[in-house]
C-alpha atoms as a PDB file:
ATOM      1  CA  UNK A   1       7.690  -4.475  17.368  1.00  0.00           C
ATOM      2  CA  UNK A   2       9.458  -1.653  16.786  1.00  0.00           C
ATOM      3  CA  UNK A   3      11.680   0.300  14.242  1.00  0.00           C
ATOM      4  CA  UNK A   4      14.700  -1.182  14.302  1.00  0.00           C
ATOM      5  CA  UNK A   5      13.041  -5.640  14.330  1.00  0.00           C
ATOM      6  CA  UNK A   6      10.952  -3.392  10.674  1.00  0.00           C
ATOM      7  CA  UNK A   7      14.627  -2.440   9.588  1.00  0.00           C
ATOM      8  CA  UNK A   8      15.601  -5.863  10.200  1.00  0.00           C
ATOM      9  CA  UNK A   9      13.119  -7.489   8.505  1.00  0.00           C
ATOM     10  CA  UNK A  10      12.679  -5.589   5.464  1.00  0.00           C
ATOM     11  CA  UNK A  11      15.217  -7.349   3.397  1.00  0.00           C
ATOM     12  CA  UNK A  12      13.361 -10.255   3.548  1.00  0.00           C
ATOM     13  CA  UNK A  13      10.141  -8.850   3.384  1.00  0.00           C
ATOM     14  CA  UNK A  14      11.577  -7.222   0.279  1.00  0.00           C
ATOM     15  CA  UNK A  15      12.491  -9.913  -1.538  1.00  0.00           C
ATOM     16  CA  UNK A  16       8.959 -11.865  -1.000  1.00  0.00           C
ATOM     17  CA  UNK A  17       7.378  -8.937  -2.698  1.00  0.00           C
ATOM     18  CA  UNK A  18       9.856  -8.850  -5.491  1.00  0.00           C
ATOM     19  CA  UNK A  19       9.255 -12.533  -6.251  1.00  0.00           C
ATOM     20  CA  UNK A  20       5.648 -11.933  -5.947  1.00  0.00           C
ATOM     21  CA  UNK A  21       5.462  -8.459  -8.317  1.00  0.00           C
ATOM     22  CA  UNK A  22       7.324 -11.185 -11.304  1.00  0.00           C
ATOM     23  CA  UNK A  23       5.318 -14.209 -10.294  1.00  0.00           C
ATOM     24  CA  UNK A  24       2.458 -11.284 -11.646  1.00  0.00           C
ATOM     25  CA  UNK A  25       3.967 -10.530 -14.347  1.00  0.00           C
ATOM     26  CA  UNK A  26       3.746  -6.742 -12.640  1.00  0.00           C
ATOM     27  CA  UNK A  27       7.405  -6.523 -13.176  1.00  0.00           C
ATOM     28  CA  UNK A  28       7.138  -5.729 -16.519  1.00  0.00           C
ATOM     29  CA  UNK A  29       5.012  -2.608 -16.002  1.00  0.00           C
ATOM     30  CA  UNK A  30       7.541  -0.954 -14.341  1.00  0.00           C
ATOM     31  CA  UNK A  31       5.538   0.475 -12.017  1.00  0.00           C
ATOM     32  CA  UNK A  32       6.532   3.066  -9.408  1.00  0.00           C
ATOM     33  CA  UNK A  33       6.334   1.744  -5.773  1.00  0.00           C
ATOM     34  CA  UNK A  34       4.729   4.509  -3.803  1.00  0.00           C
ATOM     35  CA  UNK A  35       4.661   3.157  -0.646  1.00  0.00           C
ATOM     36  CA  UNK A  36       4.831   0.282   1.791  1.00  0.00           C
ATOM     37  CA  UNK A  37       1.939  -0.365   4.792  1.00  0.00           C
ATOM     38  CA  UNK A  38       2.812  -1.821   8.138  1.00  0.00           C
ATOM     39  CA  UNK A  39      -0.079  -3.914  10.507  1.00  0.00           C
ATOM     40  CA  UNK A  40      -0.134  -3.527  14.198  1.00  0.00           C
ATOM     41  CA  UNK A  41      -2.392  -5.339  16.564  1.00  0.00           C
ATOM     42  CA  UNK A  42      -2.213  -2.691  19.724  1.00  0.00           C
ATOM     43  CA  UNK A  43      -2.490   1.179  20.121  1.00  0.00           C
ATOM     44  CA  UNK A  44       0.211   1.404  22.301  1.00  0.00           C
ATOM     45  CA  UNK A  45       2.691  -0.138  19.161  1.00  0.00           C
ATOM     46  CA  UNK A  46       1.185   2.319  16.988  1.00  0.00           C
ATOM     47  CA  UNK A  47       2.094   4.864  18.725  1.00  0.00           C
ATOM     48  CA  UNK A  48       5.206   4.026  19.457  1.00  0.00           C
ATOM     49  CA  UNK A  49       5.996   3.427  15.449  1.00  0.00           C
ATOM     50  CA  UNK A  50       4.477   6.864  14.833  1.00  0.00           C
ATOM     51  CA  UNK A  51       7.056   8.157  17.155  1.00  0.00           C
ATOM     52  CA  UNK A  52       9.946   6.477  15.887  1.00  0.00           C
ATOM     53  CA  UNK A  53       9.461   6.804  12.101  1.00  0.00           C
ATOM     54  CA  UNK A  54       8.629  10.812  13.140  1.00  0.00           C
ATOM     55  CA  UNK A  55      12.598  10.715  14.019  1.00  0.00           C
ATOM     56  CA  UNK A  56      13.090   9.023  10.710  1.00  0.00           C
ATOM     57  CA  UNK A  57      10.753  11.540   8.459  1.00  0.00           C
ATOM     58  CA  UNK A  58       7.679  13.257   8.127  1.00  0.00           C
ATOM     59  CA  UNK A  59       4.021  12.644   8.501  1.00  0.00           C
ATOM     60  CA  UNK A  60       2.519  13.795   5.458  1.00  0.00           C
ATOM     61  CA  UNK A  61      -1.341  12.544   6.563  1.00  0.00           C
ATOM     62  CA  UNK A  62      -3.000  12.070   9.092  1.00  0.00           C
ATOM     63  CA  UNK A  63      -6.524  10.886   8.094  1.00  0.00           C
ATOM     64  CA  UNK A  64      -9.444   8.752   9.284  1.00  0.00           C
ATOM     65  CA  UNK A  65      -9.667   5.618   6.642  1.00  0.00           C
ATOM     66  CA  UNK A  66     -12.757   3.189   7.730  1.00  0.00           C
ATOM     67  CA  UNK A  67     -13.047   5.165  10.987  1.00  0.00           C
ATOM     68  CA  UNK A  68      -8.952   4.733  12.526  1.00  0.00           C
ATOM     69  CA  UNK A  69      -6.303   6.960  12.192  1.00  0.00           C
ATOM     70  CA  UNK A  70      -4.327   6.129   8.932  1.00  0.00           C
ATOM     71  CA  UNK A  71      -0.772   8.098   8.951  1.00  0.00           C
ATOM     72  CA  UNK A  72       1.696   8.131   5.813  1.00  0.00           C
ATOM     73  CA  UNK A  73       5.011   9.195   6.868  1.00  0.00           C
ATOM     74  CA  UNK A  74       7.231  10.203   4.166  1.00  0.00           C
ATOM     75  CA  UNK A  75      10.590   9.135   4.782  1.00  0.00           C
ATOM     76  CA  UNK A  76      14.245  10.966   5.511  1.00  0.00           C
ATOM     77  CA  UNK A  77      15.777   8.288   3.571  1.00  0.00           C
ATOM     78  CA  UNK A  78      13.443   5.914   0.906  1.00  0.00           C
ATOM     79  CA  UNK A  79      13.210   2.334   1.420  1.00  0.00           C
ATOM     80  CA  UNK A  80      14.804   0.312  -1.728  1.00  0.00           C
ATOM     81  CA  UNK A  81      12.482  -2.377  -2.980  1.00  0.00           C
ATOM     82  CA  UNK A  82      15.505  -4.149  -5.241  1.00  0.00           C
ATOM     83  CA  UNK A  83      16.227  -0.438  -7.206  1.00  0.00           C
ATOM     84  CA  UNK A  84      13.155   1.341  -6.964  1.00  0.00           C
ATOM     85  CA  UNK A  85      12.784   3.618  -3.971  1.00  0.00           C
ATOM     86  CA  UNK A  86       9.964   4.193  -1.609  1.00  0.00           C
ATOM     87  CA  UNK A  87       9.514   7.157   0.224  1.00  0.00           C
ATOM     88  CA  UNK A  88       6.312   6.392   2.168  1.00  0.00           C
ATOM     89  CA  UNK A  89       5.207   4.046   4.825  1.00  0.00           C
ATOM     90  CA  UNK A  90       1.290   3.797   5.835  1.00  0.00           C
ATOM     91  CA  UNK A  91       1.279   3.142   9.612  1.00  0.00           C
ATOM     92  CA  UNK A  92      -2.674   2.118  10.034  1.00  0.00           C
ATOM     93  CA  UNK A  93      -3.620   2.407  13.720  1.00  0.00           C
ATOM     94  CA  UNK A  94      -5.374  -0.563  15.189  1.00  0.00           C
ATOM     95  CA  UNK A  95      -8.983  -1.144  14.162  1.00  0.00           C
ATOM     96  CA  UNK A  96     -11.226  -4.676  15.469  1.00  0.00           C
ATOM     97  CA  UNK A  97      -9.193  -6.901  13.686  1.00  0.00           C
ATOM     98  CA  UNK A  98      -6.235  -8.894  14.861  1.00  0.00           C
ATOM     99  CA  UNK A  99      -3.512 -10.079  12.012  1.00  0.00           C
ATOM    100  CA  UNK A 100      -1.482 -13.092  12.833  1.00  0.00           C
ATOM    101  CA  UNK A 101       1.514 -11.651  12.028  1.00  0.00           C
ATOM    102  CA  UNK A 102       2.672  -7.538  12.498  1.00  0.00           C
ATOM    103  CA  UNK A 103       5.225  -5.851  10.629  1.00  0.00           C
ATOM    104  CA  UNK A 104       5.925  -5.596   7.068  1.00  0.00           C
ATOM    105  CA  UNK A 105       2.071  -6.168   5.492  1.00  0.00           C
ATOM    106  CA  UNK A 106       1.940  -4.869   1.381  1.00  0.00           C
ATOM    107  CA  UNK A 107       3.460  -2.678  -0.882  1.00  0.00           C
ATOM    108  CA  UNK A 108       1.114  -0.251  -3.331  1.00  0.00           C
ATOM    109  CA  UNK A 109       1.798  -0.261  -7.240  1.00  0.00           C
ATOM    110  CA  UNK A 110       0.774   3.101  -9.247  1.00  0.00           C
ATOM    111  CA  UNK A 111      -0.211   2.142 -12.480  1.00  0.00           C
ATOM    112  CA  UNK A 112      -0.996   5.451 -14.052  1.00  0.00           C
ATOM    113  CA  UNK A 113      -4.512   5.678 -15.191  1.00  0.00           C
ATOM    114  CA  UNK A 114      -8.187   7.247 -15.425  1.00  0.00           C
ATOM    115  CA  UNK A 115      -9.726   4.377 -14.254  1.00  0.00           C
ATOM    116  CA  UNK A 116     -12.891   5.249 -11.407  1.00  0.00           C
ATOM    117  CA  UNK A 117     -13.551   2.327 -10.726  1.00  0.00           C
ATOM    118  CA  UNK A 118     -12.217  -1.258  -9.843  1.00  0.00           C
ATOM    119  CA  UNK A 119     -13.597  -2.961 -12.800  1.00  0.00           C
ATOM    120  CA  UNK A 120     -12.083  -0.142 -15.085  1.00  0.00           C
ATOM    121  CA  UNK A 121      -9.144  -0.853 -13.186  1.00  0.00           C
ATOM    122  CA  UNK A 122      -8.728  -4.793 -13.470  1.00  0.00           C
ATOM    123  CA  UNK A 123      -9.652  -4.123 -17.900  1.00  0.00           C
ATOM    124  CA  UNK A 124      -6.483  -2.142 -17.813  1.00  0.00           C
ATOM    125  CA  UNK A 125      -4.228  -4.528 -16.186  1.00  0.00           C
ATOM    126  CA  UNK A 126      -6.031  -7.504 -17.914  1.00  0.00           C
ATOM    127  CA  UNK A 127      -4.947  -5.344 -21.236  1.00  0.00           C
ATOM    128  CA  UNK A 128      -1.273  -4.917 -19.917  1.00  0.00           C
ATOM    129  CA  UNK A 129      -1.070  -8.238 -18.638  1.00  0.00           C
ATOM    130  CA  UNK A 130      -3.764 -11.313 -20.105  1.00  0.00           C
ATOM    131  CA  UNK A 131      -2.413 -13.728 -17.737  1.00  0.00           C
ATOM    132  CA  UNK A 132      -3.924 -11.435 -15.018  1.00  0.00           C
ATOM    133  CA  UNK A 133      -7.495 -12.765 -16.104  1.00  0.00           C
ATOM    134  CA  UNK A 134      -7.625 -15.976 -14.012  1.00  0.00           C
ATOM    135  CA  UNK A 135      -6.063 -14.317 -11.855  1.00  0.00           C
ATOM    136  CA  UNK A 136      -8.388 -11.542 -11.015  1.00  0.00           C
ATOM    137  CA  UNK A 137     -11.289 -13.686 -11.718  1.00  0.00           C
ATOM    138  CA  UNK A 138     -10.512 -15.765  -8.813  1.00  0.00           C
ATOM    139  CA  UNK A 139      -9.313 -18.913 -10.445  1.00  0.00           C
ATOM    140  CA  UNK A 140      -6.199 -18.886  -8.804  1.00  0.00           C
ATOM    141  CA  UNK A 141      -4.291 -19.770  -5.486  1.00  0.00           C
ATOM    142  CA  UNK A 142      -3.413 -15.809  -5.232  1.00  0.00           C
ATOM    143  CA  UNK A 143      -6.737 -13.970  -3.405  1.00  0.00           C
ATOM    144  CA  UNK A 144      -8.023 -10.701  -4.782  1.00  0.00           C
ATOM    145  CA  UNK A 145      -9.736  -8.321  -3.254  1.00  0.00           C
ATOM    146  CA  UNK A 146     -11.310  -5.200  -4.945  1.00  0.00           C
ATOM    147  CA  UNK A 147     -11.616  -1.512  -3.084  1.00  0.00           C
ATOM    148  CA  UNK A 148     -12.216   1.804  -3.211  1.00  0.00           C
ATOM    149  CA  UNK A 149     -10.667   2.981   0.058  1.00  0.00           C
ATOM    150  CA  UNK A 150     -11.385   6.364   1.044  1.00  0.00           C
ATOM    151  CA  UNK A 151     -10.398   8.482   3.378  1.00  0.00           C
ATOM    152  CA  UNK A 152     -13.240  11.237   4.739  1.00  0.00           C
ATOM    153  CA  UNK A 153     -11.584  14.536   2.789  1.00  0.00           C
ATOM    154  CA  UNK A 154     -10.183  12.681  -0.304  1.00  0.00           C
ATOM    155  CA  UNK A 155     -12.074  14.296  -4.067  1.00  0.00           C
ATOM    156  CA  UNK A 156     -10.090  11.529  -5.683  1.00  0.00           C
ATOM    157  CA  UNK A 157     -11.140   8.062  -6.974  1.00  0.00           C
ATOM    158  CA  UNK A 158      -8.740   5.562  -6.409  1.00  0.00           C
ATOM    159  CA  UNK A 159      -9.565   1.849  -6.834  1.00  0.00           C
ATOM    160  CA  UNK A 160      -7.443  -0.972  -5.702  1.00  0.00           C
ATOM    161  CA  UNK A 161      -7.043  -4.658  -6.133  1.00  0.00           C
ATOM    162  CA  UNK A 162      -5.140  -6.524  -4.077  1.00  0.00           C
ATOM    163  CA  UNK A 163      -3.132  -9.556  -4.604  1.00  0.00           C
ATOM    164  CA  UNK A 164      -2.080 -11.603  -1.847  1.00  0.00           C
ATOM    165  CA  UNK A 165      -0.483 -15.102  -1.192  1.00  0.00           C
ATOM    166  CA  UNK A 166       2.010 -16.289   1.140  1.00  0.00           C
ATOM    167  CA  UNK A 167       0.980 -13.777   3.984  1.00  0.00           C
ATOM    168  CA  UNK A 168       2.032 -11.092   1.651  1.00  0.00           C
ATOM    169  CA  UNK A 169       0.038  -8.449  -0.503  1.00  0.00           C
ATOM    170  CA  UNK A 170       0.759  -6.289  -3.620  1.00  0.00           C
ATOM    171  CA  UNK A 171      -1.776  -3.731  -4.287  1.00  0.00           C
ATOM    172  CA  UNK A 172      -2.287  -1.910  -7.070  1.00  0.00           C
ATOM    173  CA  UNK A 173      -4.171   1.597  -8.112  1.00  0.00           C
ATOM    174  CA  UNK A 174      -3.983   4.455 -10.216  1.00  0.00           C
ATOM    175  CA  UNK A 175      -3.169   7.323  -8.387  1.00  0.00           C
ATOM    176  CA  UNK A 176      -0.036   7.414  -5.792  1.00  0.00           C
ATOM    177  CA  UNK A 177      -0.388   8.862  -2.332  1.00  0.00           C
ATOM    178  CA  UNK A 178       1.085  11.870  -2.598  1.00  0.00           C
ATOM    179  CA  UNK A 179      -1.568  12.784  -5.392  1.00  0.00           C
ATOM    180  CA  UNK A 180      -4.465  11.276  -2.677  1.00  0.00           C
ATOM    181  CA  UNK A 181      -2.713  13.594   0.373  1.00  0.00           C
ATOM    182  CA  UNK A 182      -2.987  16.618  -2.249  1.00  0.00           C
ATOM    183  CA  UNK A 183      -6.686  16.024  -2.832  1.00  0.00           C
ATOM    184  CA  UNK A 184      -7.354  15.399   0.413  1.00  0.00           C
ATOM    185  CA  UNK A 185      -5.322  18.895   1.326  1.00  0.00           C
ATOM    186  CA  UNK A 186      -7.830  20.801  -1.605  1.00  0.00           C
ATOM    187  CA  UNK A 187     -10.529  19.005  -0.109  1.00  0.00           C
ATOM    188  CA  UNK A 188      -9.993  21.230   3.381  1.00  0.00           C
ATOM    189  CA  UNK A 189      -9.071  24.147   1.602  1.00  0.00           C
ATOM    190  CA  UNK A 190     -12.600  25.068  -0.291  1.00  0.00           C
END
């Protein structure tokens, strides 16, 4: 896998997550698309992605997420999810875990909010969106997982839930990664 088969690809990949984002309902939130996250099965692909998005942008983080390198580079050019830009890409190095299939994995959601945790979290989307209740209480074909990634200098609490079907994953939280990489970036600074 490289950069260009990820160019070639997103289209599609695009497309699945747009029909996914209405089959939610998350459409009609609006919601800015911060960024997009890639899956890699070997070090040596990783590295060579790092390399060739580098000529393509700028990596804005480099951090250790669950003990592997997690970088987000921010891009020369955005991606276009139908008319709504992303600027970021999360290239997450290799960890124990092998995914069926690399490339294209999720995109992330911001939904602006206070919420600390993932509870707080799924009330305000249940509130936004009531159909989202079955949903995020499981009794649905679409999984859900709940999370509170965290990389080892972020100060800021941001919960995700994850929705994924079809081999494809929206995620949702309230802060968007540039906010995270400017915590993370106070965080070293005191």
């Amino acid at each position: 896998m490289n950069y260009h088969v990820l160019q070639q690809t997103w289209p599609n990949f695009s497309l699945q997550i747009q029909a996914f984002i209405k089959q939610l309902g998350l459409d009609d939130l609006a919601l800015d698309c911060d960024h997009s996250a890639l899956r890699v099965n070997d070090m040596q692909s990783a590295q060579l992605l790092a390399d060739e998005f580098s000529q393509h942008g700028e990596i804005i983080s480099n951090n250790m997420i669950n003990g592997r390198p997690i970088l987000i580079i921010k891009l020369t050019r955005p991606l276009m999810l139908g008319t709504t830009p992303i600027e970021c890409v999360e290239l997450p190095f290799p960890s124990d875990k092998t995914y069926p299939i690399e490339g294209w994995e999720h995109v992330e959601l911001v939904l602006p909010s206070n919420a600390k945790t993932c509870a707080e979290l799924a009330n305000e989307l249940i509130t936004k969106l009531p159909q989202l209740a079955q949903v995020i209480a499981g009794k649905t074909a679409i999984k859900v997982k709940q999370s509170s990634p965290k990389g080892d200098n972020e100060r800021l609490a941001n919960p995700t839930i994850a929705f994924k079907a079809n081999g494809i994953c929206v995620k949702v939280h309230p802060h968007g990664i540039q906010k995270i990489i400017d915590s993370e970036q106070t965080a070293t600074t005191c």
